[in-house]
PDB file of N, CA and C in Angstrom:
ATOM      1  N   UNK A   1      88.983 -34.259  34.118  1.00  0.00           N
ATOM      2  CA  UNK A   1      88.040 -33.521  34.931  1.00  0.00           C
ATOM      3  C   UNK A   1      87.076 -34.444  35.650  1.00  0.00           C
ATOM      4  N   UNK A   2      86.839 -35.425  35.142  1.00  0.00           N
ATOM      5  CA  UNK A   2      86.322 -36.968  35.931  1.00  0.00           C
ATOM      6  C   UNK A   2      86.586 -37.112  37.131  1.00  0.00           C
ATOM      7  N   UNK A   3      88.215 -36.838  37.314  1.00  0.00           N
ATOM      8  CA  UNK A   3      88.534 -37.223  38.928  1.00  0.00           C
ATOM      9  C   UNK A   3      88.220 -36.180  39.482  1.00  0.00           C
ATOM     10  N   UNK A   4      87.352 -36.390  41.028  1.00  0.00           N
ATOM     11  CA  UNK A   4      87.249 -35.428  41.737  1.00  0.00           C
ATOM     12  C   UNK A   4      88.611 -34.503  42.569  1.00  0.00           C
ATOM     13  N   UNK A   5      89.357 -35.251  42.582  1.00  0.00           N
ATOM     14  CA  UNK A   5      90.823 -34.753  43.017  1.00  0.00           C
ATOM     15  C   UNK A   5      91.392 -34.017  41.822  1.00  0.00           C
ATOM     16  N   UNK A   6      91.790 -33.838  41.070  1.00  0.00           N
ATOM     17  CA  UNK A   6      92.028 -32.934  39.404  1.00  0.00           C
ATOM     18  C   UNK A   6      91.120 -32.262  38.976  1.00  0.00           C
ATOM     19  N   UNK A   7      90.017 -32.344  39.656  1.00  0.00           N
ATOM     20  CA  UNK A   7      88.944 -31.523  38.805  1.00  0.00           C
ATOM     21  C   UNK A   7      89.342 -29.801  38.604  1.00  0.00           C
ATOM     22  N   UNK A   8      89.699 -29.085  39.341  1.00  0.00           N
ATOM     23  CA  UNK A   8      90.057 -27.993  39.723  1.00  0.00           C
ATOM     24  C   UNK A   8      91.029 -27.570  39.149  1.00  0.00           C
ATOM     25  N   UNK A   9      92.517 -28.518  39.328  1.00  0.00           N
ATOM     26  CA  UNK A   9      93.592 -27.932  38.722  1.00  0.00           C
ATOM     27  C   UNK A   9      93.196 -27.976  37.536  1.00  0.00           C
ATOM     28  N   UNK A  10      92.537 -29.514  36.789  1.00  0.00           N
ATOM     29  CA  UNK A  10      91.784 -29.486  35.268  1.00  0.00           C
ATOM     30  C   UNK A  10      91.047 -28.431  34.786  1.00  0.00           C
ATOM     31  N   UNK A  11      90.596 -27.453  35.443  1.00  0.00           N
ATOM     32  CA  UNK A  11      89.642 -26.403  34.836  1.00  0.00           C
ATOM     33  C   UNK A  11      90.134 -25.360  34.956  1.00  0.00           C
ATOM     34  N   UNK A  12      91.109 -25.103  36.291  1.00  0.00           N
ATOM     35  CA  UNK A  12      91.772 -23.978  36.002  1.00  0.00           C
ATOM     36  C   UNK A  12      92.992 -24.413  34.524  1.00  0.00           C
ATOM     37  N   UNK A  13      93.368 -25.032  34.380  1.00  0.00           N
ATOM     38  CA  UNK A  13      94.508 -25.378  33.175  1.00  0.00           C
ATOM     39  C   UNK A  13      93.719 -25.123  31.491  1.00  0.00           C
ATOM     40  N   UNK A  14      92.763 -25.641  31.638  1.00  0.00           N
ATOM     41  CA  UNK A  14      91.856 -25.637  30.620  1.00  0.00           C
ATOM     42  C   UNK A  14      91.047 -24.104  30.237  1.00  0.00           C
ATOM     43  N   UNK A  15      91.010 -22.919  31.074  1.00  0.00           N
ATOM     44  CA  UNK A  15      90.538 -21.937  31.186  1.00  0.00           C
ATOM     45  C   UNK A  15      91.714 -21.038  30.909  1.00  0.00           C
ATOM     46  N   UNK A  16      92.939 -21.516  31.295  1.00  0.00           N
ATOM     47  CA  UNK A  16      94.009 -20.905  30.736  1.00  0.00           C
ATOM     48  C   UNK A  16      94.454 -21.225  29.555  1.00  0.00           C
ATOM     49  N   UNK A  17      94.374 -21.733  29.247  1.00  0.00           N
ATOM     50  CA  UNK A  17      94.584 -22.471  27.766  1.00  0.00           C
ATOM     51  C   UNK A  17      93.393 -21.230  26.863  1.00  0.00           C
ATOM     52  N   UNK A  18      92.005 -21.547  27.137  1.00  0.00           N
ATOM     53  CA  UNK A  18      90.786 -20.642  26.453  1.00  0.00           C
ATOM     54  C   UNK A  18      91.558 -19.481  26.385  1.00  0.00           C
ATOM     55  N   UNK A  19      91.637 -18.556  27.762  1.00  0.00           N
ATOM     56  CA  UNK A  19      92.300 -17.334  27.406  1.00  0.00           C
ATOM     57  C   UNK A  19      93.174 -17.310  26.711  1.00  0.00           C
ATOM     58  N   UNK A  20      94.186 -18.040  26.410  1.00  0.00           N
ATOM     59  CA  UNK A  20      95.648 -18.258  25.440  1.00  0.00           C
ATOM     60  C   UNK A  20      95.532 -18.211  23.814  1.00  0.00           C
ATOM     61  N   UNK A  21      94.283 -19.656  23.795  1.00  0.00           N
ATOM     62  CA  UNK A  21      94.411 -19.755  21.934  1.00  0.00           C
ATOM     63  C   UNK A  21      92.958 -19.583  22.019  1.00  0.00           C
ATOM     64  N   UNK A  22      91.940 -19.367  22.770  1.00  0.00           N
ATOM     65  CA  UNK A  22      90.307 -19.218  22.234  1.00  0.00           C
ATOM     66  C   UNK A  22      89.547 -20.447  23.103  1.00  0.00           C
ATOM     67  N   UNK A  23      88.613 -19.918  23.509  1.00  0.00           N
ATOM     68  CA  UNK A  23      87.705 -20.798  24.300  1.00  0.00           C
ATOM     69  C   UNK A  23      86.974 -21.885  23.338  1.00  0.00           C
ATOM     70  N   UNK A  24      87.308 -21.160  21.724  1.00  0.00           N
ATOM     71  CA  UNK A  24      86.098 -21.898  20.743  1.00  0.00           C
ATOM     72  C   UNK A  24      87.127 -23.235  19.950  1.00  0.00           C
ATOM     73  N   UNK A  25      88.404 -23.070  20.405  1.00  0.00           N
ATOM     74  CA  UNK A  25      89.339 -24.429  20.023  1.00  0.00           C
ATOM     75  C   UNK A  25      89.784 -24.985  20.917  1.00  0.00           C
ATOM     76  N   UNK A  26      89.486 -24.737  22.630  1.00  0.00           N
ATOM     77  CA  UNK A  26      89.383 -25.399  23.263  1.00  0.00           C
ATOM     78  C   UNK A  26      87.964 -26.430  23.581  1.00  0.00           C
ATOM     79  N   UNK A  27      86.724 -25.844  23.059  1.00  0.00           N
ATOM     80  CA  UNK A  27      85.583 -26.225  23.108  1.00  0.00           C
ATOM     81  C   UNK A  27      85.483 -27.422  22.012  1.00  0.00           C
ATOM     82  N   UNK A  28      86.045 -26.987  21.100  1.00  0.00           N
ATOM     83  CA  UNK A  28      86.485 -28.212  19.707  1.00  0.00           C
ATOM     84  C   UNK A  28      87.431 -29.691  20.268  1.00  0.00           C
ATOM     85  N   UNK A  29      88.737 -28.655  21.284  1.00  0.00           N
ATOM     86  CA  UNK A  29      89.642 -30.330  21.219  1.00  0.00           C
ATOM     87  C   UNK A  29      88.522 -31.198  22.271  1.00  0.00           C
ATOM     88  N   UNK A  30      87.966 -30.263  23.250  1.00  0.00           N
ATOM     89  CA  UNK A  30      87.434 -30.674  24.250  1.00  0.00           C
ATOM     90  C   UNK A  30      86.411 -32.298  23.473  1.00  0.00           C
ATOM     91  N   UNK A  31      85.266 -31.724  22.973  1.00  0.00           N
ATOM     92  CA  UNK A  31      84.388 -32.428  21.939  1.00  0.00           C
ATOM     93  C   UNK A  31      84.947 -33.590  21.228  1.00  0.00           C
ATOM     94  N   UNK A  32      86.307 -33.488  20.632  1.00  0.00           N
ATOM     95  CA  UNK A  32      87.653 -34.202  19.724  1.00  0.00           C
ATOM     96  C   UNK A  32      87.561 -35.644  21.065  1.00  0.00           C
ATOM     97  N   UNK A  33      88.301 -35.543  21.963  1.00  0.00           N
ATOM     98  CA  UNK A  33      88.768 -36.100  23.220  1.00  0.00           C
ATOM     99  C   UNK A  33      87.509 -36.841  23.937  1.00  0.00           C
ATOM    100  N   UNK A  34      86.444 -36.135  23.952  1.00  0.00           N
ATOM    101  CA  UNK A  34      85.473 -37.112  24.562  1.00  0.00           C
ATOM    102  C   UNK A  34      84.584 -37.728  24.104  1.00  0.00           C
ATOM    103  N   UNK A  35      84.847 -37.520  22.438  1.00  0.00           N
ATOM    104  CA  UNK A  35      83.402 -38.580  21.652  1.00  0.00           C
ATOM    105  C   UNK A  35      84.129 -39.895  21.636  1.00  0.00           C
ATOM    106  N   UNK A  36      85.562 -39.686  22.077  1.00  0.00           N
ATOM    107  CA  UNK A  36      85.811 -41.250  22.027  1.00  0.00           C
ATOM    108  C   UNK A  36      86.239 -41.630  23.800  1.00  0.00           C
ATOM    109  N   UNK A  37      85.882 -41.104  24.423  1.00  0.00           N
ATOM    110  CA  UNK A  37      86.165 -41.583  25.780  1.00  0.00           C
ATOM    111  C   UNK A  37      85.160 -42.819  26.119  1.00  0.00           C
ATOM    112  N   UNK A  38      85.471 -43.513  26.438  1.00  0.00           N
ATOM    113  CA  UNK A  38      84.356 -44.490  26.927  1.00  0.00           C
ATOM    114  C   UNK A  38      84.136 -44.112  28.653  1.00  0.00           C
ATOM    115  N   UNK A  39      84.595 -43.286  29.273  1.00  0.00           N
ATOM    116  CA  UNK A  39      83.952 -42.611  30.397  1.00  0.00           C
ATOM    117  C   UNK A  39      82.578 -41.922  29.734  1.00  0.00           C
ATOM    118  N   UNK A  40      81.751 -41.888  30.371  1.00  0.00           N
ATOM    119  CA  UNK A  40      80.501 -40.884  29.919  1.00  0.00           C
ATOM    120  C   UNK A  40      80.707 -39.336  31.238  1.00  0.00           C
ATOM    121  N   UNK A  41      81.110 -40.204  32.426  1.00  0.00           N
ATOM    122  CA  UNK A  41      81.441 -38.616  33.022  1.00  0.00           C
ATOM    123  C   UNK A  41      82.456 -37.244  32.427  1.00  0.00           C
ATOM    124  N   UNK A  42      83.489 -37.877  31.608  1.00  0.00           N
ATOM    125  CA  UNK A  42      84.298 -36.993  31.313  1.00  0.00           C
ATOM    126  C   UNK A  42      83.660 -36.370  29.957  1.00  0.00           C
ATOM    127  N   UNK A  43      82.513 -36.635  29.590  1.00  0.00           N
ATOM    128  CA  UNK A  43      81.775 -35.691  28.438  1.00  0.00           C
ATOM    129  C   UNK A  43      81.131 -35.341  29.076  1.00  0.00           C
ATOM    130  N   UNK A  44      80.411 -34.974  30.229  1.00  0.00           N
ATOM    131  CA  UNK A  44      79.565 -34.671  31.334  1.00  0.00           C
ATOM    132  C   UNK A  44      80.110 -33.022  32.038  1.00  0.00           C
ATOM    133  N   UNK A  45      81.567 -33.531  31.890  1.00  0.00           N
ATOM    134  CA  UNK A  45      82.666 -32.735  33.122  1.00  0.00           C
ATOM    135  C   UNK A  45      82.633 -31.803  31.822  1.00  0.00           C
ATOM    136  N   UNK A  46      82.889 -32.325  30.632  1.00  0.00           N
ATOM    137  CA  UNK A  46      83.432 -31.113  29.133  1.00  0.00           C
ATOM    138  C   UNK A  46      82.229 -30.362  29.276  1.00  0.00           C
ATOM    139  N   UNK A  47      80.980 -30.931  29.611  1.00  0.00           N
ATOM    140  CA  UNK A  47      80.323 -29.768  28.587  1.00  0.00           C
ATOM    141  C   UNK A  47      79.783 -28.909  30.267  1.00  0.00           C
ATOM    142  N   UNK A  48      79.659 -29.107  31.119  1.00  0.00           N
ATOM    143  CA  UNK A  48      80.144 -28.321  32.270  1.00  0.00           C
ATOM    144  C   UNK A  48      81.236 -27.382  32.494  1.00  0.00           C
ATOM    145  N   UNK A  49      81.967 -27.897  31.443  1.00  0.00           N
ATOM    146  CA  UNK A  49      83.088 -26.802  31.769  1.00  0.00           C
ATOM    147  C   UNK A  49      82.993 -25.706  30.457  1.00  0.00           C
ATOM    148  N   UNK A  50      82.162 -26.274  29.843  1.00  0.00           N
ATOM    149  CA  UNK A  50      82.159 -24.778  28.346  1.00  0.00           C
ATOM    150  C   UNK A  50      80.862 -24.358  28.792  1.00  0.00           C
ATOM    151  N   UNK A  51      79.905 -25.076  30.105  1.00  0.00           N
ATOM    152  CA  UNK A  51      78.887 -23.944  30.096  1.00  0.00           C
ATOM    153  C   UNK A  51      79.652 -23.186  30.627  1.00  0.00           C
ATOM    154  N   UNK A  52      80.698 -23.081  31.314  1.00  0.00           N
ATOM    155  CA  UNK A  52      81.207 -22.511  32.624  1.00  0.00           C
ATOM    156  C   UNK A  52      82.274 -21.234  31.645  1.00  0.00           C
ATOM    157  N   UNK A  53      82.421 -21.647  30.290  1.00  0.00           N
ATOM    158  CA  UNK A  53      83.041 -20.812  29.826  1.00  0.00           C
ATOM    159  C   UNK A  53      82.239 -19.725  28.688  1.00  0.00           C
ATOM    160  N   UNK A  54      81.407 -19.765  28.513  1.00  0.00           N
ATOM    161  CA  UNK A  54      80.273 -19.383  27.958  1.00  0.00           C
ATOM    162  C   UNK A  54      79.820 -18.673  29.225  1.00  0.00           C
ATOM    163  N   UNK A  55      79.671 -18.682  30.541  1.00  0.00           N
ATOM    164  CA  UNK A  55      79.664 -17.808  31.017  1.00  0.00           C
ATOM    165  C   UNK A  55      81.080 -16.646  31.129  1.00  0.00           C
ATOM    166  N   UNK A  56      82.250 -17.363  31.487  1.00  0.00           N
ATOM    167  CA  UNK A  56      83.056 -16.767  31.379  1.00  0.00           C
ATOM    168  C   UNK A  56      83.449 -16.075  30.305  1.00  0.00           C
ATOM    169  N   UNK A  57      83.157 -16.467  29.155  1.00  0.00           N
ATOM    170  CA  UNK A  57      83.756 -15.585  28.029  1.00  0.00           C
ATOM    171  C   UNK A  57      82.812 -14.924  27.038  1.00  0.00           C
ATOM    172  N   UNK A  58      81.381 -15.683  27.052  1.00  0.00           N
ATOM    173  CA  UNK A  58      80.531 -14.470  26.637  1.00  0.00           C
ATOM    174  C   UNK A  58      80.038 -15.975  25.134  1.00  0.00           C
ATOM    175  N   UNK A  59      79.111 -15.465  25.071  1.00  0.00           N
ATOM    176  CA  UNK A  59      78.210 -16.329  23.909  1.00  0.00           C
ATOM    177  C   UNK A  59      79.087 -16.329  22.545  1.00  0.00           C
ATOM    178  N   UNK A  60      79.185 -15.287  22.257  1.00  0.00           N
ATOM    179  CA  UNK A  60      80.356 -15.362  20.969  1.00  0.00           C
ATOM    180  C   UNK A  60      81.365 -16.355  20.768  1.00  0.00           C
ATOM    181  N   UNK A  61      81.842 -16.559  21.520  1.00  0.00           N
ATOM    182  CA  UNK A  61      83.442 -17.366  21.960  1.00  0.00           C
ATOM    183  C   UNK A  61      82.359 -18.933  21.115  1.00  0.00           C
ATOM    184  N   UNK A  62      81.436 -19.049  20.997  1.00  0.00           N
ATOM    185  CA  UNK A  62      80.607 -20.419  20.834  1.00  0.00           C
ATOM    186  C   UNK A  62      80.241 -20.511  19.318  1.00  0.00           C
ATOM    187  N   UNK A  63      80.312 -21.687  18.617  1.00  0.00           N
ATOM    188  CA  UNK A  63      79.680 -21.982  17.865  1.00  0.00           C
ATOM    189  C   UNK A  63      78.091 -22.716  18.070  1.00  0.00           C
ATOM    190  N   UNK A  64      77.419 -21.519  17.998  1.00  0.00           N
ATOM    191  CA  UNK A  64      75.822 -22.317  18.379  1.00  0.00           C
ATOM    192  C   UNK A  64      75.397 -23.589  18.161  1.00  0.00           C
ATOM    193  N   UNK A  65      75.450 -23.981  16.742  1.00  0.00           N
ATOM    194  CA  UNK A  65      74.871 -24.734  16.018  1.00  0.00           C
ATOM    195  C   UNK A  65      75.476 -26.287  16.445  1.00  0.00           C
ATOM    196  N   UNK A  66      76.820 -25.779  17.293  1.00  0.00           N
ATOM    197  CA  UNK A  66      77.979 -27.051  17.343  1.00  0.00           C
ATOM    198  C   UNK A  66      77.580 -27.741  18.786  1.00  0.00           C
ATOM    199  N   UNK A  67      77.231 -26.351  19.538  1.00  0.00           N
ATOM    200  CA  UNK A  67      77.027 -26.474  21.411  1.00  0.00           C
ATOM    201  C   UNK A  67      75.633 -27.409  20.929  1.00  0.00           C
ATOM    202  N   UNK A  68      74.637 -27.041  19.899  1.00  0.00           N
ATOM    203  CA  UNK A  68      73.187 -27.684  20.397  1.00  0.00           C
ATOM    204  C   UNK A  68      73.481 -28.945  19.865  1.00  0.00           C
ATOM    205  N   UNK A  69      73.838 -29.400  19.077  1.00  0.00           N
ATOM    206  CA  UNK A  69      74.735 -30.875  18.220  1.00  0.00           C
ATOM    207  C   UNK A  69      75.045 -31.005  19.427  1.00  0.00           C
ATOM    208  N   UNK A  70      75.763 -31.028  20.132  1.00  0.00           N
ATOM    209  CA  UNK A  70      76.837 -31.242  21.674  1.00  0.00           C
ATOM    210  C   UNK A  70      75.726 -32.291  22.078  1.00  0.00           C
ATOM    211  N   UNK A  71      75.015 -31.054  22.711  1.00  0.00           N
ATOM    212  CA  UNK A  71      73.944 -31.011  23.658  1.00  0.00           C
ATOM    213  C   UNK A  71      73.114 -32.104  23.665  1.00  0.00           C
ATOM    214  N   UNK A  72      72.091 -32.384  22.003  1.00  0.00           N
ATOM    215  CA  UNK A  72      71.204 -33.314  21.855  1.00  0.00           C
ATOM    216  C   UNK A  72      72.118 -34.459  21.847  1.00  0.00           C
ATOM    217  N   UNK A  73      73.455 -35.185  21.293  1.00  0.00           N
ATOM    218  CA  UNK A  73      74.156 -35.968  21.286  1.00  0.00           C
ATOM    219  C   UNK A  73      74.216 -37.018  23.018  1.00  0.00           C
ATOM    220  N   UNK A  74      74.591 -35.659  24.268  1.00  0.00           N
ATOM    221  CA  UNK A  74      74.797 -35.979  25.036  1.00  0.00           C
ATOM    222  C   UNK A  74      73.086 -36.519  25.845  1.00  0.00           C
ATOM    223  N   UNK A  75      72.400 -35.510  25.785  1.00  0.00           N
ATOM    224  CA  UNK A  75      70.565 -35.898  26.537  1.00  0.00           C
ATOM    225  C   UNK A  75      70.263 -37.449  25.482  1.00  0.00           C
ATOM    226  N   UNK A  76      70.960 -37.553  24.743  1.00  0.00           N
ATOM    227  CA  UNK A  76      70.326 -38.974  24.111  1.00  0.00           C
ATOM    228  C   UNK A  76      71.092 -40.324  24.148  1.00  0.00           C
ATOM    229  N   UNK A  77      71.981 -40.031  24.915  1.00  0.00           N
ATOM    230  CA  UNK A  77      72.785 -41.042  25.588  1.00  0.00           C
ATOM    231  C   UNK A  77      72.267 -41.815  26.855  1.00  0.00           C
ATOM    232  N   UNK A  78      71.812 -42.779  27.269  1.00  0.00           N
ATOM    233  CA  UNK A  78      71.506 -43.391  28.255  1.00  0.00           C
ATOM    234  C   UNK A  78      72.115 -43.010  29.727  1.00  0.00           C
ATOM    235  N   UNK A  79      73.319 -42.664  29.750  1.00  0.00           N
ATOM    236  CA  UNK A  79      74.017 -42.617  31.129  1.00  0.00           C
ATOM    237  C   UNK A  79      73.143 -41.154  31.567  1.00  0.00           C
ATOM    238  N   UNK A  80      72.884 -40.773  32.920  1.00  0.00           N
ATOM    239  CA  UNK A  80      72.272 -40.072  33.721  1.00  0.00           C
ATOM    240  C   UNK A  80      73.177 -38.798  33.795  1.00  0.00           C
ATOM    241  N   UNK A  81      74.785 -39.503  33.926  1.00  0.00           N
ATOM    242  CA  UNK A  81      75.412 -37.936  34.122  1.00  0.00           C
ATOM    243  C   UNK A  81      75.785 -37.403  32.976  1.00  0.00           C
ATOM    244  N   UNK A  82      75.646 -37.949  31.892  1.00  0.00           N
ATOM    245  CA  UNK A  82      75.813 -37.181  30.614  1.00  0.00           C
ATOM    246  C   UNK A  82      74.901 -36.154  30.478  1.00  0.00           C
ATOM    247  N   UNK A  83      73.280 -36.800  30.569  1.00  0.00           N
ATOM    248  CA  UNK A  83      72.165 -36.204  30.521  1.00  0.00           C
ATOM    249  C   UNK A  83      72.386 -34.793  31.474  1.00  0.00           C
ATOM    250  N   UNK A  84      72.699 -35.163  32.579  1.00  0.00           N
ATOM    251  CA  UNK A  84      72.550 -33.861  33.712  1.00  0.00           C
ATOM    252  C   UNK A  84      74.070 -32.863  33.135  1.00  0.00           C
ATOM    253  N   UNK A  85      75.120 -33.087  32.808  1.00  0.00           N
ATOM    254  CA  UNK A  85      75.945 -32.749  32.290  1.00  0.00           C
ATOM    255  C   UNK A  85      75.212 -31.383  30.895  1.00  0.00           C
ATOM    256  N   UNK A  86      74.780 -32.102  29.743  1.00  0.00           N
ATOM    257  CA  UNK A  86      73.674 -31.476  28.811  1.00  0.00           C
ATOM    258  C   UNK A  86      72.449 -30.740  29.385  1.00  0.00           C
ATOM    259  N   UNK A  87      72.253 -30.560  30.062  1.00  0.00           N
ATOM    260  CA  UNK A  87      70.120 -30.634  30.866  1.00  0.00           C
ATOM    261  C   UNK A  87      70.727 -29.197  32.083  1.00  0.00           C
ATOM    262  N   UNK A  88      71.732 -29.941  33.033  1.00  0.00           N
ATOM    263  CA  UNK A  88      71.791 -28.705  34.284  1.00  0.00           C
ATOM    264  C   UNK A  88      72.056 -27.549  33.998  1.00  0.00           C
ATOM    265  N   UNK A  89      72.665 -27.251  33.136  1.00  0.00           N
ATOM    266  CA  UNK A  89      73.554 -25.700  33.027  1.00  0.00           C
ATOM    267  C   UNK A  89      74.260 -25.793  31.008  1.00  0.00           C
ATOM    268  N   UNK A  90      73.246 -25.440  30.933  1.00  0.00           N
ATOM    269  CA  UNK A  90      73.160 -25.691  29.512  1.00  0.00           C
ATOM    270  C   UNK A  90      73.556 -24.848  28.794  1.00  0.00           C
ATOM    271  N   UNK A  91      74.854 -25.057  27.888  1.00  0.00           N
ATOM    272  CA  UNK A  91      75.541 -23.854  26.685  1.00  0.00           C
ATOM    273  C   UNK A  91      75.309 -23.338  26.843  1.00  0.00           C
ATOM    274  N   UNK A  92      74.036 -22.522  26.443  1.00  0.00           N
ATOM    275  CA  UNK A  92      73.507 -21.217  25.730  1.00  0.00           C
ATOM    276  C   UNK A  92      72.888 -20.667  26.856  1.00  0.00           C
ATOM    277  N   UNK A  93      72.870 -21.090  27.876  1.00  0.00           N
ATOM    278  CA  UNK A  93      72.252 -20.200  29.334  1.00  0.00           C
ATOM    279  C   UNK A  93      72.250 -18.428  29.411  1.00  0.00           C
ATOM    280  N   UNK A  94      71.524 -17.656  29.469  1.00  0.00           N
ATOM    281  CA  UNK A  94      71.734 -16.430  29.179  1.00  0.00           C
ATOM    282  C   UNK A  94      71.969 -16.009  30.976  1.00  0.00           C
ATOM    283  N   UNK A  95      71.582 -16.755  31.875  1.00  0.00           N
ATOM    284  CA  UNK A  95      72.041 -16.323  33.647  1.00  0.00           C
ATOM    285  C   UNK A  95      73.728 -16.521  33.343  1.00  0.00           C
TER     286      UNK A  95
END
């Protein structure tokens, strides 16, 4: 989801997948996959894309306690787009 060229087909693929086996074990491999990425955008792009599903699928689909762990993990990372990634459009957004 890093590349701006894949970003799209990446989220539509990934949103189909949520509807398939659960937005809340896609939100898990998602988390799995990018604590070891040494990109910091592509944990940036993940948690952009589960705010994006948390809108789409409704607060339930979430483990709270896991999104705010996410969250503080990512705002306490030095890189800027992690931070804005965590900070812009944040999990638990009720808009």
């Amino acid at each position: 989801m890093a590349d701006a060229k894949l970003r799209a087909p990446a989220v539509a693929a990934l949103t189909a997948v949520a509807e398939a086996v659960g937005p809340r074990f896609v939100i898990a491999q998602l988390h799995k996959r990018t604590a070891a990425h040494k990109n910091p955008k592509v944990t940036a792009e993940a948690l952009l894309w589960c705010a994006g599903a948390v809108m789409d699928f409704g607060v339930g689909v979430l483990d709270v306690a896991f999104a705010i762990k996410w969250c503080k993990e990512a705002l306490g990372q030095a890189n800027p787009a992690m931070k804005a990634g965590a900070y812009n459009r944040p999990l638990l957004s009720s808009t």
